[in-house]
PDB file of N, CA and C in Angstrom:
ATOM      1  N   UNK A   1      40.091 -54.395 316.412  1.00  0.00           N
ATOM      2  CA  UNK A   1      40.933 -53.366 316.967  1.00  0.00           C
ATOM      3  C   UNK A   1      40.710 -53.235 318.475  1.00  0.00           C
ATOM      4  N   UNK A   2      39.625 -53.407 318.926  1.00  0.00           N
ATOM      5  CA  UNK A   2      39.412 -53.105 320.235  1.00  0.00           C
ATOM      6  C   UNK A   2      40.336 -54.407 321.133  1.00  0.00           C
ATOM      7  N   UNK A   3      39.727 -55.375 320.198  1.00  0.00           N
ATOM      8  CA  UNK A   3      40.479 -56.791 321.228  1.00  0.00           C
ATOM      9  C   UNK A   3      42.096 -56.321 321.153  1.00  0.00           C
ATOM     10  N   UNK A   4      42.587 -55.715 320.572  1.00  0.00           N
ATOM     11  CA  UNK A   4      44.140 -55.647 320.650  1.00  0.00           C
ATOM     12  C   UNK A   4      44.576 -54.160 321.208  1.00  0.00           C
ATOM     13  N   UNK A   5      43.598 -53.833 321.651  1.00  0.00           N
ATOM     14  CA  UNK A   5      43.585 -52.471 322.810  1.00  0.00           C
ATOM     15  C   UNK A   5      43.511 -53.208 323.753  1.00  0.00           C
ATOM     16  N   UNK A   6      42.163 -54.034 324.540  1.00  0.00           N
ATOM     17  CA  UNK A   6      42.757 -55.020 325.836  1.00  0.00           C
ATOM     18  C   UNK A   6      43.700 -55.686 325.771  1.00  0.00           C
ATOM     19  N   UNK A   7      43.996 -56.285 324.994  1.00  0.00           N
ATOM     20  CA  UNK A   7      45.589 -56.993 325.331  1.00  0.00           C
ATOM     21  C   UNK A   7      46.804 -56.541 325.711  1.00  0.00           C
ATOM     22  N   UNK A   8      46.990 -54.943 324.619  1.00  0.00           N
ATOM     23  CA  UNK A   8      47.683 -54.173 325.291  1.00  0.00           C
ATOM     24  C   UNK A   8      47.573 -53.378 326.662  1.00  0.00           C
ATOM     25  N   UNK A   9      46.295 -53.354 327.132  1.00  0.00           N
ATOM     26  CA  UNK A   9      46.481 -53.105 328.215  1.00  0.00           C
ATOM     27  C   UNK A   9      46.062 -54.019 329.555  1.00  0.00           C
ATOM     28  N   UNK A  10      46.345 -55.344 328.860  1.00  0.00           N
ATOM     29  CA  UNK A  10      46.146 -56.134 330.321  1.00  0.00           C
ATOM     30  C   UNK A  10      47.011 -56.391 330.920  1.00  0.00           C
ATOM     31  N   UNK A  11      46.838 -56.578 332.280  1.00  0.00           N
ATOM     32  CA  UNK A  11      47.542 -56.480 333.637  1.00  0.00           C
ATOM     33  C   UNK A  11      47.052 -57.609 334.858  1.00  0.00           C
ATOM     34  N   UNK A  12      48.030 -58.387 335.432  1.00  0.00           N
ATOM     35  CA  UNK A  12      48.747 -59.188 335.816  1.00  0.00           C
ATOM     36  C   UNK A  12      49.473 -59.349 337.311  1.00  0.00           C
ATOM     37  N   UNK A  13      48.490 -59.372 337.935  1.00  0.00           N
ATOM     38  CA  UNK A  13      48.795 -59.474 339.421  1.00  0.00           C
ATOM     39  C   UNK A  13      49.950 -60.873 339.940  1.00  0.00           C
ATOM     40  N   UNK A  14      51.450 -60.991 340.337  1.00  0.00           N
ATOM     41  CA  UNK A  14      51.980 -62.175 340.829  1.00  0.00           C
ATOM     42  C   UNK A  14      52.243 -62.383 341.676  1.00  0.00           C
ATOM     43  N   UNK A  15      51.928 -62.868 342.775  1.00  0.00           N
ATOM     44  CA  UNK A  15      52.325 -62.653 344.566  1.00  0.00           C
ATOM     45  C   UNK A  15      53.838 -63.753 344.455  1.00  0.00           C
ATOM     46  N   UNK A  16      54.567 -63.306 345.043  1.00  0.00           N
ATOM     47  CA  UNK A  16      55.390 -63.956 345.632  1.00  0.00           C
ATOM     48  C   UNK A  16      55.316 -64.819 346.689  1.00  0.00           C
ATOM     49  N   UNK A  17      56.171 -65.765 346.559  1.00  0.00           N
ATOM     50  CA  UNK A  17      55.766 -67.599 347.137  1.00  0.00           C
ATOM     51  C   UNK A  17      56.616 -67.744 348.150  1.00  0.00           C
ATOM     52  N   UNK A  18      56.786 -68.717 348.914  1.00  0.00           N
ATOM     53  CA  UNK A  18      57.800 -69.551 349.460  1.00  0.00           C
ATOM     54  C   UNK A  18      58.355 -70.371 348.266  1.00  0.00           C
ATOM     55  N   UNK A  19      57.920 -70.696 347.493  1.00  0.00           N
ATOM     56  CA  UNK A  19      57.974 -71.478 346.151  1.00  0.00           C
ATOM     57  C   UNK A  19      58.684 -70.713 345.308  1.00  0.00           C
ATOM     58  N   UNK A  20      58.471 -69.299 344.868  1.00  0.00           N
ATOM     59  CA  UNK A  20      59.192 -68.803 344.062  1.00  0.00           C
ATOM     60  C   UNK A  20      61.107 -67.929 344.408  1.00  0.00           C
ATOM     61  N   UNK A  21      61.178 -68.333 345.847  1.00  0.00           N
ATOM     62  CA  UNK A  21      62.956 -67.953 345.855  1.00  0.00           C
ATOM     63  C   UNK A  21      63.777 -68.917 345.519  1.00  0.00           C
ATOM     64  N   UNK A  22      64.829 -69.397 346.129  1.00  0.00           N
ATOM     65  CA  UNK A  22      66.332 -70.101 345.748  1.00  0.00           C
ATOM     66  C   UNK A  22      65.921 -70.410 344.319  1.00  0.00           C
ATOM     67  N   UNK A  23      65.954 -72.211 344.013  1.00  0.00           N
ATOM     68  CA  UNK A  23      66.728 -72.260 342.870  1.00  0.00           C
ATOM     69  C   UNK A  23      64.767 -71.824 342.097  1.00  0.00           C
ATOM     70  N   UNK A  24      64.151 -71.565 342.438  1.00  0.00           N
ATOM     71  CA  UNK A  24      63.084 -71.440 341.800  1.00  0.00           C
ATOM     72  C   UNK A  24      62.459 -69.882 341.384  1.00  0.00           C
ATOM     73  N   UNK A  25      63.949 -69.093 341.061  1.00  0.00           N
ATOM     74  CA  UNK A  25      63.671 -67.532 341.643  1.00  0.00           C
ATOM     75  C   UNK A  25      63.456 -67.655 339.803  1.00  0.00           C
ATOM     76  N   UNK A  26      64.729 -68.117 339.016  1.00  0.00           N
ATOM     77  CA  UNK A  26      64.724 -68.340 337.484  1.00  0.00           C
ATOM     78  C   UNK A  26      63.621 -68.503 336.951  1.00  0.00           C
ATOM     79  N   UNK A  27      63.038 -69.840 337.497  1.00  0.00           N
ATOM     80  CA  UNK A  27      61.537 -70.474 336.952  1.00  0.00           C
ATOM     81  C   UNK A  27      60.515 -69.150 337.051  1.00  0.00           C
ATOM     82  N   UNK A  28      60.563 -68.510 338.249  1.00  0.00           N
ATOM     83  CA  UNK A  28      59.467 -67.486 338.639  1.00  0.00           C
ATOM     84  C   UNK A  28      59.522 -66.187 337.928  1.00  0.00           C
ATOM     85  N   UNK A  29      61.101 -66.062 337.168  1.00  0.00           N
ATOM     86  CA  UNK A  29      61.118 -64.693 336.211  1.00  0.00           C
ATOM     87  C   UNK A  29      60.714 -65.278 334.702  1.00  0.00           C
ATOM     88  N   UNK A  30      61.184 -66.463 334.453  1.00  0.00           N
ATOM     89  CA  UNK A  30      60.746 -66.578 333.353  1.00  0.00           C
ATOM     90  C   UNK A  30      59.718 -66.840 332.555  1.00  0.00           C
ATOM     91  N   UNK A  31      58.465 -67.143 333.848  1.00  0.00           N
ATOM     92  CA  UNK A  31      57.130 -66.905 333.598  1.00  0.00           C
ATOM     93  C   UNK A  31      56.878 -65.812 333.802  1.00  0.00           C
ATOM     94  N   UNK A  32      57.317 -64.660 334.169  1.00  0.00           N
ATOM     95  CA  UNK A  32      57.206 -63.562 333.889  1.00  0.00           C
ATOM     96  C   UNK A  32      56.987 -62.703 332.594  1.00  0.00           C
ATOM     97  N   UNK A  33      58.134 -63.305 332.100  1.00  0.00           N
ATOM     98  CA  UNK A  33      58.426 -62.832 330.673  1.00  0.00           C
ATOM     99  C   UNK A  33      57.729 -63.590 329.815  1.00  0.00           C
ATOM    100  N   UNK A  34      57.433 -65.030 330.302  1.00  0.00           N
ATOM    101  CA  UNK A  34      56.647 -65.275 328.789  1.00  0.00           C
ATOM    102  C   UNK A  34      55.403 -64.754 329.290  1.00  0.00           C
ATOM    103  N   UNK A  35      54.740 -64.187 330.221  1.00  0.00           N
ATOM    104  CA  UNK A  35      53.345 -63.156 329.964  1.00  0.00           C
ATOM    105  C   UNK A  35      53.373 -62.366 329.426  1.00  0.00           C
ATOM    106  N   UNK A  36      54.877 -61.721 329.005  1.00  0.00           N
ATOM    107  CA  UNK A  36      54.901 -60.911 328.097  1.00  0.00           C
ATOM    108  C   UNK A  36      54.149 -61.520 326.271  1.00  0.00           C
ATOM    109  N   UNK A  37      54.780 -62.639 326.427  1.00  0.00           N
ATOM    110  CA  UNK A  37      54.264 -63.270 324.887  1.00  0.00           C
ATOM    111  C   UNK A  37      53.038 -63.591 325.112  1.00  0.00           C
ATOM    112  N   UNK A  38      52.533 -63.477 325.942  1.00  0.00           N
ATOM    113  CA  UNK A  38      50.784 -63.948 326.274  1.00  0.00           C
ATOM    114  C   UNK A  38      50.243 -62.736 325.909  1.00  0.00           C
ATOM    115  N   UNK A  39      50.877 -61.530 325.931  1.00  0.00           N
ATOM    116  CA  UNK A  39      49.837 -60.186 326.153  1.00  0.00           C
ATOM    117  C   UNK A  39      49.698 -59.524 326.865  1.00  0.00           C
ATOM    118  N   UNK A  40      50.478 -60.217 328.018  1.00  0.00           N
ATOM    119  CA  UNK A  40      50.816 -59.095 329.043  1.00  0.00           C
ATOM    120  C   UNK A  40      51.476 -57.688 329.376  1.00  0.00           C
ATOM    121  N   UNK A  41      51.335 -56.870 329.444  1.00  0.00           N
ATOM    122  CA  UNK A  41      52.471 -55.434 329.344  1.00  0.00           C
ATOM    123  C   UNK A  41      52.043 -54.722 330.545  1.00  0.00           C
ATOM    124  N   UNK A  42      51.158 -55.587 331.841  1.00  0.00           N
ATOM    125  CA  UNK A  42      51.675 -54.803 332.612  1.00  0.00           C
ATOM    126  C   UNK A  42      51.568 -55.900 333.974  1.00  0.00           C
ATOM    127  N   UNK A  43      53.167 -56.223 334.278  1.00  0.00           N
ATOM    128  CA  UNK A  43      53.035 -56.886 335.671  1.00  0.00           C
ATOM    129  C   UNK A  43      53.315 -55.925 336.746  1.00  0.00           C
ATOM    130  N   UNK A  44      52.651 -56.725 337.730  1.00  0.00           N
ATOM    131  CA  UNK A  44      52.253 -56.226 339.635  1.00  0.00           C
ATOM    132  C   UNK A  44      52.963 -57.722 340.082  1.00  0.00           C
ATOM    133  N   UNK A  45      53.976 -57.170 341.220  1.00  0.00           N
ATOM    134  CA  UNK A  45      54.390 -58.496 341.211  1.00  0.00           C
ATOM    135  C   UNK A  45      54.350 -57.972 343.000  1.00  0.00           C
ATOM    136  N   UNK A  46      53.405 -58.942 343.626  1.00  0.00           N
ATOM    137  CA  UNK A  46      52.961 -58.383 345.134  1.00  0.00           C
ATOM    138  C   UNK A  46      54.270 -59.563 346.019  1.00  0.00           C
ATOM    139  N   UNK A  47      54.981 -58.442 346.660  1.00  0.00           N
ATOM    140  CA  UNK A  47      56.313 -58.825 347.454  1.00  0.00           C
ATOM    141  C   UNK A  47      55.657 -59.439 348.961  1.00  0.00           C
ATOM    142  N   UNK A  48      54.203 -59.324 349.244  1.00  0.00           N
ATOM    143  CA  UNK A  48      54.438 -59.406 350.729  1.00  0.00           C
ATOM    144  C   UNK A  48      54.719 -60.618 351.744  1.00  0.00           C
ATOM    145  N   UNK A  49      54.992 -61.050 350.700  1.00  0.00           N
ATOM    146  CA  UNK A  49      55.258 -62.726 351.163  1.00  0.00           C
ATOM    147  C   UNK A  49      56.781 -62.962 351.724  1.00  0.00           C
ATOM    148  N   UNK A  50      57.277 -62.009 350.716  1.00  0.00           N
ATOM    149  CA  UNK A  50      59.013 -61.949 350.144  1.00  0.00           C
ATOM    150  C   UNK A  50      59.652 -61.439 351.655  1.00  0.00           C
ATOM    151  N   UNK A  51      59.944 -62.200 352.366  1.00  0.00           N
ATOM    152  CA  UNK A  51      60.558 -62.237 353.442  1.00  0.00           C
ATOM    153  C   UNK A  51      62.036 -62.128 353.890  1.00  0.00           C
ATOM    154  N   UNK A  52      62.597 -62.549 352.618  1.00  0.00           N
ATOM    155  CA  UNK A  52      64.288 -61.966 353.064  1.00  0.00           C
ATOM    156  C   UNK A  52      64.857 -61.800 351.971  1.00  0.00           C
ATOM    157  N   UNK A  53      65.663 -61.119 351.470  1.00  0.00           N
ATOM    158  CA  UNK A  53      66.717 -61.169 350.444  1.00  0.00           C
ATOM    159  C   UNK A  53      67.228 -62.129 349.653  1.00  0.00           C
ATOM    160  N   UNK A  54      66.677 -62.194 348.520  1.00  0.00           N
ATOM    161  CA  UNK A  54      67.012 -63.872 347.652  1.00  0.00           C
ATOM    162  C   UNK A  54      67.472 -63.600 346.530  1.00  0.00           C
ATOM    163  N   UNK A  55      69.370 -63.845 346.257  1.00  0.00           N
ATOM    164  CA  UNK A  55      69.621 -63.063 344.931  1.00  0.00           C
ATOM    165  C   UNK A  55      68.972 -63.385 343.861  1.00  0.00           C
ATOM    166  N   UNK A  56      68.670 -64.768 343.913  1.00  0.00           N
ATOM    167  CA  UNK A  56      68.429 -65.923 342.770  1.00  0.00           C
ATOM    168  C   UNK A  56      67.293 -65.140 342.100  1.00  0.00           C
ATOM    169  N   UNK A  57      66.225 -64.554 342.974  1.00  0.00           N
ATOM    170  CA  UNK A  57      64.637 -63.771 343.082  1.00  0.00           C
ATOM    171  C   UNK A  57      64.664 -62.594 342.487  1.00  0.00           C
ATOM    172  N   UNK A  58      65.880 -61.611 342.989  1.00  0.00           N
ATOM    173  CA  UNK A  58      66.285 -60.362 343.047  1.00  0.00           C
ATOM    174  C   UNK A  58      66.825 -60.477 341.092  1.00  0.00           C
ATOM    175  N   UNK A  59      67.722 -61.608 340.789  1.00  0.00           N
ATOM    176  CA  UNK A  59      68.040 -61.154 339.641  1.00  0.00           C
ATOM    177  C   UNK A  59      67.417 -61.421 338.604  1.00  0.00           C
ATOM    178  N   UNK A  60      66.226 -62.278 338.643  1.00  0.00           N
ATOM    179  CA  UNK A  60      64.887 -63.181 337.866  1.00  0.00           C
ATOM    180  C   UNK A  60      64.129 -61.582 337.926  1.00  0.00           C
ATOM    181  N   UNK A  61      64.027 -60.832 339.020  1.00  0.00           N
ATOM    182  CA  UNK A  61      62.787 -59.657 338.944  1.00  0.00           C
ATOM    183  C   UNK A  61      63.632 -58.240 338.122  1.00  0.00           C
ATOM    184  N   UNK A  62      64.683 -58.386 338.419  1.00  0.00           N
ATOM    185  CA  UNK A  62      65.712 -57.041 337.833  1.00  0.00           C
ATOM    186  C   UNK A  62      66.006 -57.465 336.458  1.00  0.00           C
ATOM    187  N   UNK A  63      66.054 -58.725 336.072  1.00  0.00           N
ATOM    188  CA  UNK A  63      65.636 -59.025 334.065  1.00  0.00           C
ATOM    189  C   UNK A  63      64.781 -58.769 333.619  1.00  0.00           C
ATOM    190  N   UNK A  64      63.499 -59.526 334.427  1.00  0.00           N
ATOM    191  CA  UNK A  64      62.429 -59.378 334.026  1.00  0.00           C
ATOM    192  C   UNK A  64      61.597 -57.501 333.944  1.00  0.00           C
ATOM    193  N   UNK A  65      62.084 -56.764 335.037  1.00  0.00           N
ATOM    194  CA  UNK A  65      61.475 -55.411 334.930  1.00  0.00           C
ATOM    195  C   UNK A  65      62.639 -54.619 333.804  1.00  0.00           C
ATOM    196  N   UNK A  66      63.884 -55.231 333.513  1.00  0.00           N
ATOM    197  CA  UNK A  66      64.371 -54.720 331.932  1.00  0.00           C
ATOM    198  C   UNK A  66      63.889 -55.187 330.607  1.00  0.00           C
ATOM    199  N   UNK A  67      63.032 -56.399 330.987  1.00  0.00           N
ATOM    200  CA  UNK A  67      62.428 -57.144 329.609  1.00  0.00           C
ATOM    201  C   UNK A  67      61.378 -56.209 329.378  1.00  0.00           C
ATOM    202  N   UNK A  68      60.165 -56.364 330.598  1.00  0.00           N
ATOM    203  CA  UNK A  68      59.245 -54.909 330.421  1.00  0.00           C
ATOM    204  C   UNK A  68      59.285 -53.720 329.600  1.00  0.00           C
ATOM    205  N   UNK A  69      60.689 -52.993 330.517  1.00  0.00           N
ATOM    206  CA  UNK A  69      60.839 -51.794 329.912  1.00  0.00           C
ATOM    207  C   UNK A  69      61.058 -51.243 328.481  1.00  0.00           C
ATOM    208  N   UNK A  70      62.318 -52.868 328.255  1.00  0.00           N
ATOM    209  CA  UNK A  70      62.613 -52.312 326.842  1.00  0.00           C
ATOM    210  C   UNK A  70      61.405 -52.395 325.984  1.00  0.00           C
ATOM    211  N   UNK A  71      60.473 -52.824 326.338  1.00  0.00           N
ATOM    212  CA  UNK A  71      59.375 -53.363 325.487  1.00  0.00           C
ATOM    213  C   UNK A  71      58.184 -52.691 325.107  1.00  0.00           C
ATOM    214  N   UNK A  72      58.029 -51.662 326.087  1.00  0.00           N
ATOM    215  CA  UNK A  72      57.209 -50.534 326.449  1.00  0.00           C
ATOM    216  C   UNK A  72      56.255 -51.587 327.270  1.00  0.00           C
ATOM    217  N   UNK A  73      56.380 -52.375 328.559  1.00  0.00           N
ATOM    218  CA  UNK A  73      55.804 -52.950 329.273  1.00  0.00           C
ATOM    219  C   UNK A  73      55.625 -52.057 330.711  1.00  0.00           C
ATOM    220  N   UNK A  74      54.823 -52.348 331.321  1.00  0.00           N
ATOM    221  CA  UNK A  74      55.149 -51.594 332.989  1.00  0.00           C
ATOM    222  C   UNK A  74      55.101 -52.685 333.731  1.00  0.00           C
ATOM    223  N   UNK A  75      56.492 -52.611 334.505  1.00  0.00           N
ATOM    224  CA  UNK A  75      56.596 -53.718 335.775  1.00  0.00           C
ATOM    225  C   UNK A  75      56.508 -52.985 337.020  1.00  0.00           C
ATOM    226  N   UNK A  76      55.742 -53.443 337.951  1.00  0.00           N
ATOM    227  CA  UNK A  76      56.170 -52.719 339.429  1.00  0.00           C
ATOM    228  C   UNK A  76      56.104 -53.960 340.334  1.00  0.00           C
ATOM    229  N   UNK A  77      56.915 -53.484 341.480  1.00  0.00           N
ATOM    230  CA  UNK A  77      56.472 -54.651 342.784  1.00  0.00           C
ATOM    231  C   UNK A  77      56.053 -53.581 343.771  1.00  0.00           C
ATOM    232  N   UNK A  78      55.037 -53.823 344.954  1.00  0.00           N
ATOM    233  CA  UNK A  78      54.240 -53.728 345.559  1.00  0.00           C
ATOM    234  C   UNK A  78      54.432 -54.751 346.722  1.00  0.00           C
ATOM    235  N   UNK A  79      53.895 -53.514 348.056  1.00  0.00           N
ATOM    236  CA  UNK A  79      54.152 -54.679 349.364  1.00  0.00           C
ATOM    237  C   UNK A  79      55.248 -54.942 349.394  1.00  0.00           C
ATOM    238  N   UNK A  80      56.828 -54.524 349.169  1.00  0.00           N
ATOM    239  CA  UNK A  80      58.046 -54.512 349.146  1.00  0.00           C
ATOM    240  C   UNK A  80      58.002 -54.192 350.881  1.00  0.00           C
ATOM    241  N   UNK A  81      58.908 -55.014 351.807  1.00  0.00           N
ATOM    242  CA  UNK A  81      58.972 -54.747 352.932  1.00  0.00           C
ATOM    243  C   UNK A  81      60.155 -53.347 352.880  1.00  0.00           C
ATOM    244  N   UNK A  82      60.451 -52.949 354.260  1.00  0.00           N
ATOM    245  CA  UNK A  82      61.399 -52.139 354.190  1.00  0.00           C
ATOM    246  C   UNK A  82      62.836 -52.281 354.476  1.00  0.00           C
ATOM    247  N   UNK A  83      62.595 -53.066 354.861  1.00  0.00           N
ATOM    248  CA  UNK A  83      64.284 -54.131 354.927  1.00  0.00           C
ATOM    249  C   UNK A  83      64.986 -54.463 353.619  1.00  0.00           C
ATOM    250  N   UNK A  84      63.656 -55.361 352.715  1.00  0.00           N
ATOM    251  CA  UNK A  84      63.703 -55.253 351.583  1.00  0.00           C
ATOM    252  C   UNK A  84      64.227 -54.077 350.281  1.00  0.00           C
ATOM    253  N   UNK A  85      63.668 -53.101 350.820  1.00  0.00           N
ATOM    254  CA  UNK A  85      63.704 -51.939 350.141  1.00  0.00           C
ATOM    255  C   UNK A  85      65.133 -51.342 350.576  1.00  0.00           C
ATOM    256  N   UNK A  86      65.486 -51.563 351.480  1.00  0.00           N
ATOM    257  CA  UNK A  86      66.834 -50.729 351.925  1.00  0.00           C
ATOM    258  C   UNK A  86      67.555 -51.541 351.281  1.00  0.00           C
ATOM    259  N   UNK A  87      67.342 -53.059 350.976  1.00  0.00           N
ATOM    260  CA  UNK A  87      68.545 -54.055 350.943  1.00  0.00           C
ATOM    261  C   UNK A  87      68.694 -53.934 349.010  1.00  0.00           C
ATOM    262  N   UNK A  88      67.628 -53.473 348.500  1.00  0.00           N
ATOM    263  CA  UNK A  88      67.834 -53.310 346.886  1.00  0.00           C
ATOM    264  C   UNK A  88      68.586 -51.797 346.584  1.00  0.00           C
ATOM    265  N   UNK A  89      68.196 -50.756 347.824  1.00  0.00           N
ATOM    266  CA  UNK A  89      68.679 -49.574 347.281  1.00  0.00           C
ATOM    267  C   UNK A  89      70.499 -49.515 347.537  1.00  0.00           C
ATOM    268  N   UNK A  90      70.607 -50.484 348.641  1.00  0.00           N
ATOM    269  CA  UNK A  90      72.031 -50.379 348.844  1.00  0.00           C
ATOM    270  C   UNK A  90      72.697 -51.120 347.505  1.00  0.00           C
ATOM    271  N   UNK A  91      72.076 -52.150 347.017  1.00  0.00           N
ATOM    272  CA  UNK A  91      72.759 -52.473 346.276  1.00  0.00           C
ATOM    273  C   UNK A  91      72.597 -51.626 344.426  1.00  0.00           C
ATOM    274  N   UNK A  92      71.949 -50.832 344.868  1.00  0.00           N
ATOM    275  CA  UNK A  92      71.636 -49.776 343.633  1.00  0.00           C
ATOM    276  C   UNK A  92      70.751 -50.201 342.479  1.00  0.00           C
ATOM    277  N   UNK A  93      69.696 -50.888 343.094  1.00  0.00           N
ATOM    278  CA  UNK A  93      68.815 -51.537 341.938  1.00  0.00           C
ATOM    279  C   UNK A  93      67.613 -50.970 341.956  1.00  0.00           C
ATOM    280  N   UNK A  94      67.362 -50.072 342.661  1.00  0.00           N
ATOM    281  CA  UNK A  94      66.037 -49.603 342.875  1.00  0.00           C
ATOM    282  C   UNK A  94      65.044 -48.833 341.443  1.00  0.00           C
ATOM    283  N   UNK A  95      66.381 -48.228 340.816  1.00  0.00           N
ATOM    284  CA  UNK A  95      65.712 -47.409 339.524  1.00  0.00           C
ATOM    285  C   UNK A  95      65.446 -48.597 338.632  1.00  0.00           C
ATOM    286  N   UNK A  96      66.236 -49.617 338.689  1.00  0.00           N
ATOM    287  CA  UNK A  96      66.189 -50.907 337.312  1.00  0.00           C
ATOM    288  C   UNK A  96      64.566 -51.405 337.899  1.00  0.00           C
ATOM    289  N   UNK A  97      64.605 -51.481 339.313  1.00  0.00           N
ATOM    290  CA  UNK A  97      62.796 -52.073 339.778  1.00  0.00           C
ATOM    291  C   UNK A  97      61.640 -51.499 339.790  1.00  0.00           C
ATOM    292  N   UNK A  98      62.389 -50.150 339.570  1.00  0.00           N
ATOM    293  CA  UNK A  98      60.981 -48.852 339.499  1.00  0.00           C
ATOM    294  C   UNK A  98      60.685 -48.356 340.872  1.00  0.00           C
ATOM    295  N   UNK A  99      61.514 -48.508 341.901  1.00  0.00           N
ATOM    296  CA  UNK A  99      61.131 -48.333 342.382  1.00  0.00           C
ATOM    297  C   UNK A  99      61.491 -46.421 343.298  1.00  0.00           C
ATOM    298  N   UNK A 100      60.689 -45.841 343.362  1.00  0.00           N
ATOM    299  CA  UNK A 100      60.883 -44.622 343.562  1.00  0.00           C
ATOM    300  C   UNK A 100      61.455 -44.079 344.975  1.00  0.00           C
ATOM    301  N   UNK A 101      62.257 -42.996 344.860  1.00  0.00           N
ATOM    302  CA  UNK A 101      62.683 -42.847 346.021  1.00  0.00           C
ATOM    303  C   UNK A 101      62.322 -41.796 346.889  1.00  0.00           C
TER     304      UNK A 101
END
């Protein structure tokens, strides 16, 4: 019982790449989600790398923080620039990313 108390609560640090935008934004959500099948239920996905607006990125992280949720998972990103942050709220995604206003 205990081992399946850490699992449920392990957590999962992912920095963002030069590697993980354009066509590699897909590849980078969908290892996301299978940490979910690993045991994961809670990703940190550290933006400070994340340098400009990448839909490909943007719509791999806005699946992946609905795969979370429905799941009773917690997704957050962290180190979100503010350019960044203006450029998700304009487009009205901020509540789907968690992210607070």
């Amino acid at each position: 019982m205990a081992t399946a108390l850490m699992i449920d609560m392990a957590e999962h640090c992912v920095p963002v790449t030069a590697t993980s935008v354009g066509p590699n934004g897909r590849a980078f959500g969908e290892a996301l989600i299978q940490g979910f099948d690993r045991g994961l239920r809670r990703v940190i996905v550290d933006c400070v790398e994340w340098r400009q607006l990448d839909l490909g990125l943007l719509s791999a992280l806005v699946k992946s923080a609905d795969f979370y949720r429905k799941r009773g998972g917690e997704f957050r990103l962290v180190n979100l620039s503010r350019e960044l942050t203006a450029d998700i709220r304009e487009l009205r995604l901020q509540s789907r990313l968690g992210i607070i206003e």
